[in-house]
C-alpha atoms as a PDB file:
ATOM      1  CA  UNK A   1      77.360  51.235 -96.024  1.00  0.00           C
ATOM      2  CA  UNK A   2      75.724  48.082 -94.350  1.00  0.00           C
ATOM      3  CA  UNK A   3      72.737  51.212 -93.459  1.00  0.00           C
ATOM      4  CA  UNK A   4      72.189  51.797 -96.994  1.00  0.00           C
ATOM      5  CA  UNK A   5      72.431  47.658 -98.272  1.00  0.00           C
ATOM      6  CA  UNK A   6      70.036  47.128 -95.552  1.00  0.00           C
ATOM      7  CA  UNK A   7      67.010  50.084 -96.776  1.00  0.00           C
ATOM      8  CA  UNK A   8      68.005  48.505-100.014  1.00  0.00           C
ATOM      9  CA  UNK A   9      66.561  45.202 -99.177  1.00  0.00           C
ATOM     10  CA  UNK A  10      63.925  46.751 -97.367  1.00  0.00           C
ATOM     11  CA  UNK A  11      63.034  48.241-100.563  1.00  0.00           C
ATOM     12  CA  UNK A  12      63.257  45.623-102.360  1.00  0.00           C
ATOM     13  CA  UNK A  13      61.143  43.250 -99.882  1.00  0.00           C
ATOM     14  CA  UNK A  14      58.101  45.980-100.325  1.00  0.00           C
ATOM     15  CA  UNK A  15      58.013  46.305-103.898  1.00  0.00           C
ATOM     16  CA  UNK A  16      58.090  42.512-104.235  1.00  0.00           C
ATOM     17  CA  UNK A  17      55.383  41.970-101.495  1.00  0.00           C
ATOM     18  CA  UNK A  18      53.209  44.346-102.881  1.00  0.00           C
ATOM     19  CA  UNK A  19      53.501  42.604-106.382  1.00  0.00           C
ATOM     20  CA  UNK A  20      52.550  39.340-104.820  1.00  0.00           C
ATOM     21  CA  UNK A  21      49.726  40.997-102.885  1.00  0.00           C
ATOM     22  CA  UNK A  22      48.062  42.951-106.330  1.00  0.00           C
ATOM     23  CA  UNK A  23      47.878  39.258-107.892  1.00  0.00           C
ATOM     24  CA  UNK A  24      45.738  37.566-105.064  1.00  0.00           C
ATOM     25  CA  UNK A  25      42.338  37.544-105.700  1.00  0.00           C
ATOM     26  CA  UNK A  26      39.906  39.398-103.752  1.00  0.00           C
ATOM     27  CA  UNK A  27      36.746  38.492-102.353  1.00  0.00           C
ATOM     28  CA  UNK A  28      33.942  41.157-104.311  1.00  0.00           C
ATOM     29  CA  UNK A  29      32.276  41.621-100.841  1.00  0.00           C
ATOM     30  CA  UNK A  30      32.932  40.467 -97.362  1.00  0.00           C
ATOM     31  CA  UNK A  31      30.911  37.317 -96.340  1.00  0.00           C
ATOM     32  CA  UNK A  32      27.543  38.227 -95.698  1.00  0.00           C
ATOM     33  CA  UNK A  33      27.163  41.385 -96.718  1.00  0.00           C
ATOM     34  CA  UNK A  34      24.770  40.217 -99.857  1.00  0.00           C
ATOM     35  CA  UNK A  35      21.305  39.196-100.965  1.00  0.00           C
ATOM     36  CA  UNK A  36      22.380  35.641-100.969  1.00  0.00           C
ATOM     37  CA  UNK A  37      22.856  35.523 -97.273  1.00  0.00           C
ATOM     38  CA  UNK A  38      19.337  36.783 -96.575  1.00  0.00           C
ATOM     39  CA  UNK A  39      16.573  34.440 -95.584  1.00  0.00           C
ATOM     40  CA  UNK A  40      12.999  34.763 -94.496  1.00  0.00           C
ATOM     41  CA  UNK A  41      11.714  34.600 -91.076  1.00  0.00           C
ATOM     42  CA  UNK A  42       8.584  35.164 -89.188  1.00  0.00           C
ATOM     43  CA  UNK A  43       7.431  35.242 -85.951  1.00  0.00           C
ATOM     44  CA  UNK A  44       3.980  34.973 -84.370  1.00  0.00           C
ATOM     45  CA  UNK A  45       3.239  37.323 -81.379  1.00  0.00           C
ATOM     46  CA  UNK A  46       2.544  35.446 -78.182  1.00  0.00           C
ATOM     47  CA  UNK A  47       3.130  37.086 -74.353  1.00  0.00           C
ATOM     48  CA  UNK A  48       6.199  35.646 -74.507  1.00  0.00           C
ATOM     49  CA  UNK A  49       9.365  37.697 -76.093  1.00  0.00           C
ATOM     50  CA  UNK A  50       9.462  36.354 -79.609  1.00  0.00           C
ATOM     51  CA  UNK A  51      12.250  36.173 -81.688  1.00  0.00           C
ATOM     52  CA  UNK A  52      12.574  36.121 -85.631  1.00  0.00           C
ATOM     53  CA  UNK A  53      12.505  32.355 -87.099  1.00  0.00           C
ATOM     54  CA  UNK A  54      14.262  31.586 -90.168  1.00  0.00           C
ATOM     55  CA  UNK A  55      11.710  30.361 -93.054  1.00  0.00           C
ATOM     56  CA  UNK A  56       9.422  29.150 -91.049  1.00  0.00           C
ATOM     57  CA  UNK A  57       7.513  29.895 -87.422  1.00  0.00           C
ATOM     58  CA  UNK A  58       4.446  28.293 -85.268  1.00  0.00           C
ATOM     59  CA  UNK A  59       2.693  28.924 -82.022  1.00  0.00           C
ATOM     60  CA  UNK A  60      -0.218  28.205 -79.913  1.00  0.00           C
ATOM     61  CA  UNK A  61      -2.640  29.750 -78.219  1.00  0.00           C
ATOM     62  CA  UNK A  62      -6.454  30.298 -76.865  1.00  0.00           C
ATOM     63  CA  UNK A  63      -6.800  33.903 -78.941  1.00  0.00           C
ATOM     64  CA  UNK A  64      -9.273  33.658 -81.984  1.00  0.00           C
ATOM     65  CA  UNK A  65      -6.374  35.247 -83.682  1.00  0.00           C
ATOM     66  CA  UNK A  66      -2.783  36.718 -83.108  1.00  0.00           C
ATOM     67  CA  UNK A  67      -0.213  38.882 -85.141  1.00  0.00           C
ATOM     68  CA  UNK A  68       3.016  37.142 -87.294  1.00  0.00           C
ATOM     69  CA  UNK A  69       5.255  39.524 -87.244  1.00  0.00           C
ATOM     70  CA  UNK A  70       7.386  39.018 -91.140  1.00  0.00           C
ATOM     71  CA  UNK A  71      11.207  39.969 -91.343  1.00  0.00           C
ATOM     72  CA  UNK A  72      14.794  38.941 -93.130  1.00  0.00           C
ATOM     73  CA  UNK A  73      17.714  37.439 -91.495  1.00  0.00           C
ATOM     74  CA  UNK A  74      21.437  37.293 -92.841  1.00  0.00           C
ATOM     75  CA  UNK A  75      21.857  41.001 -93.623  1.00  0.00           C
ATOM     76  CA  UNK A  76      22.373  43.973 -92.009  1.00  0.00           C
ATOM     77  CA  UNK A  77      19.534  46.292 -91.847  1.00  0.00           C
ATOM     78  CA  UNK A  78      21.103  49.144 -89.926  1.00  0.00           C
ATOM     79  CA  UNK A  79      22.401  51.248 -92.564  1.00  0.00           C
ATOM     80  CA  UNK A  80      19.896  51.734 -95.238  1.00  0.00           C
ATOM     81  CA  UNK A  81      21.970  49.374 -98.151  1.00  0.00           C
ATOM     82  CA  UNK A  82      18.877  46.759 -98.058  1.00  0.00           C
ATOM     83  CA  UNK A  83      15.396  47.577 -99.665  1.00  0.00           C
ATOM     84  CA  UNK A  84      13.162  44.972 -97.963  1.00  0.00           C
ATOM     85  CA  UNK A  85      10.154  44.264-100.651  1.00  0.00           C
ATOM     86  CA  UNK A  86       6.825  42.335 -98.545  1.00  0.00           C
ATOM     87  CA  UNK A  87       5.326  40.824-101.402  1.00  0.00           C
ATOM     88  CA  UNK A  88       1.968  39.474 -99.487  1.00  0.00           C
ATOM     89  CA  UNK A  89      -0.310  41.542 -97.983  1.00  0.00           C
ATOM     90  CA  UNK A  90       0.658  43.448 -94.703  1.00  0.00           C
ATOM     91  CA  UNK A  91      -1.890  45.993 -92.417  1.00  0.00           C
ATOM     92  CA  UNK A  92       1.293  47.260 -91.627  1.00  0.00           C
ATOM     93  CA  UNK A  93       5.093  48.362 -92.199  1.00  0.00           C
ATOM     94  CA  UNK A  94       8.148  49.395 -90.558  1.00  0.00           C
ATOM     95  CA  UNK A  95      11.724  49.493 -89.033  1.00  0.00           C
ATOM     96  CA  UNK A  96      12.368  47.984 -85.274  1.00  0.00           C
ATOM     97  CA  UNK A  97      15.486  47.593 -83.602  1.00  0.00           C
ATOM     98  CA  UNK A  98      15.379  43.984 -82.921  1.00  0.00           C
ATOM     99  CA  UNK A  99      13.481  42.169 -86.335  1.00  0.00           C
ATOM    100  CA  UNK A 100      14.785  44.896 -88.727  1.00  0.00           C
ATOM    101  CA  UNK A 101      11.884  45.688 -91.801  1.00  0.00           C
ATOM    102  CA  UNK A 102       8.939  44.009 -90.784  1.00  0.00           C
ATOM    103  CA  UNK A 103       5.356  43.928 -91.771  1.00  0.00           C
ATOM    104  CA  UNK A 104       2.625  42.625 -89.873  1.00  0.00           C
ATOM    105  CA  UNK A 105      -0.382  40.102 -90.963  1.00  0.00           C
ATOM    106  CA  UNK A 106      -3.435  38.930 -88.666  1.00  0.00           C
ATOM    107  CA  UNK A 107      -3.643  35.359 -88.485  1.00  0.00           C
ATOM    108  CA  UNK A 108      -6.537  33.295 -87.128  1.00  0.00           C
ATOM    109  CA  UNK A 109      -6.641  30.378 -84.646  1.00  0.00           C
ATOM    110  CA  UNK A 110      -5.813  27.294 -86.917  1.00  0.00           C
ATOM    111  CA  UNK A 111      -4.422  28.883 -90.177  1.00  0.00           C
ATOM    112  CA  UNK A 112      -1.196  28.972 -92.041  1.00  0.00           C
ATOM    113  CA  UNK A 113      -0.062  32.109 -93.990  1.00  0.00           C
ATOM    114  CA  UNK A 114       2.820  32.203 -96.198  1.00  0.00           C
ATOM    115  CA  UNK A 115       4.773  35.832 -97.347  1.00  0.00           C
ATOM    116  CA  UNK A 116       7.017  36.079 -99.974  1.00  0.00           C
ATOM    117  CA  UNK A 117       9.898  38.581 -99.716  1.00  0.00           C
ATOM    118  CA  UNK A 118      12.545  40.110-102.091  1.00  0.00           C
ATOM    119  CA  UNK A 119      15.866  41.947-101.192  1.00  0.00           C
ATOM    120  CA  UNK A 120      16.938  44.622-103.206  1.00  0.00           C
ATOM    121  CA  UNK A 121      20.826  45.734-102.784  1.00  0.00           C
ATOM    122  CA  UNK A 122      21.215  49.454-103.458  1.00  0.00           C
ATOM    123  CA  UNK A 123      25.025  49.318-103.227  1.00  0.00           C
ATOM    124  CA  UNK A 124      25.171  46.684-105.997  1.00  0.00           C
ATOM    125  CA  UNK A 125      21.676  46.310-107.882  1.00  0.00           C
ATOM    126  CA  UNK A 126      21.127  43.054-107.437  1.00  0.00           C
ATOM    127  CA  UNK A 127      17.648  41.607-106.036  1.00  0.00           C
ATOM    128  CA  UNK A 128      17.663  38.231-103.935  1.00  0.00           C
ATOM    129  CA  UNK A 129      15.486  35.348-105.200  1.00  0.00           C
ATOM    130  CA  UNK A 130      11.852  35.067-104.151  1.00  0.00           C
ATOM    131  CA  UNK A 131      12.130  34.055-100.429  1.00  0.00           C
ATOM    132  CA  UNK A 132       9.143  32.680 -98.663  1.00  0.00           C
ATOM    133  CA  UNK A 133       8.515  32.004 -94.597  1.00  0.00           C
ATOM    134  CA  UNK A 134       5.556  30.229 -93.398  1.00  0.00           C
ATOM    135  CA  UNK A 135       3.378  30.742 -90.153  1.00  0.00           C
ATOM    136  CA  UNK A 136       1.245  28.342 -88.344  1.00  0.00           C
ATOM    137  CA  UNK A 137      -0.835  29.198 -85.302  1.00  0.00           C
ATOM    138  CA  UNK A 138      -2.489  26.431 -83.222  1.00  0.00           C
ATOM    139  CA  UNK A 139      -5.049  26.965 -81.064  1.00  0.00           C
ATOM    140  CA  UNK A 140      -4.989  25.660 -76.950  1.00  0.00           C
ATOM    141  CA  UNK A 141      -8.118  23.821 -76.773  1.00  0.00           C
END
C-alpha cells in the first residue's frame, strides 16, 4: 500500500511540474543565434596575423596599398543559416575558417573605406539592419 501512495504522488508531482513548466515563457531563440547579435568588422592585411575588428579597423604601413579583409562577428557562420550580403564593392568573395564570409577591397596608403553589410537569416527570414565597418590605413613615413 505505502508502494502504490508513493507512485501516486510521484504522479501527481509530474503532472503538476509539467503544468508549471508549459506556462513559463520561452526564449524564441537562444542568445545569439540572430541578426541582432551580428556586427561588422574588418581587418587590414599586414605581415602580422590579423584578426577581425568589430566596426571599425586601422593599420600602418610603407606599402602604396594593402588588402582590408571585410567580415561579421556575433553569429555563427559554420552551418549555412546566415546569408552574408557585401553591399560595397569587393574584387573578391568567400568562406575562411577563421573570419567566416569575407570579401576583400584594395586600399591605398592614406585612405579610409567604409562597407556596408546585411545579414539575412534563412531559418527565420529576417534581415539585420544596414551594418557598416570602417578601415583606415596609415602609411610609415
Amino acid at each position: 500500500m505505502h508502494r502504490s501512495l508513493a507512485g501516486v504522488a510521484v504522479a501527481t508531482a509530474m503532472s503538476l511540474s509539467s503544468a508549471v513548466l508549459a506556462e513559463e515563457p520561452r526564449a524564441s531563440e537562444p542568445q545569439g543565434l540572430n541578426v541582432s547579435s551580428a556586427m561588422p568588422a574588418c581587418f587590414v592585411d599586414t605581415p602580422n596575423w590579423d584578426y577581425l575588428s568589430a566596426y571599425a579597423c586601422s593599420a600602418s604601413g610603407s606599402a602604396y596599398s594593402t588588402v582590408v579583409s571585410w567580415g561579421v562577428l556575433g553569429i555563427d557562420q559554420t552551418g549555412g543559416r546566415y546569408t552574408i550580403q557585401f553591399l560595397d564593392s569587393c574584387y573578391g568573395h568567400g568562406y575562411y575558417q577563421d573570419t567566416g564570409y569575407s570579401c576583400m577591397t584594395v586600399i591605398n596608403k592614406y585612405d579610409t573605406l567604409t562597407q556596408r553589410i546585411r545579414v539575412y537569416d534563412n531559418l527565420t527570414g529576417q534581415w539585420s539592419a544596414t551594418l557598416t565597418a570602417t578601415a583606415s590605413y596609415y602609411g610609415d613615413d
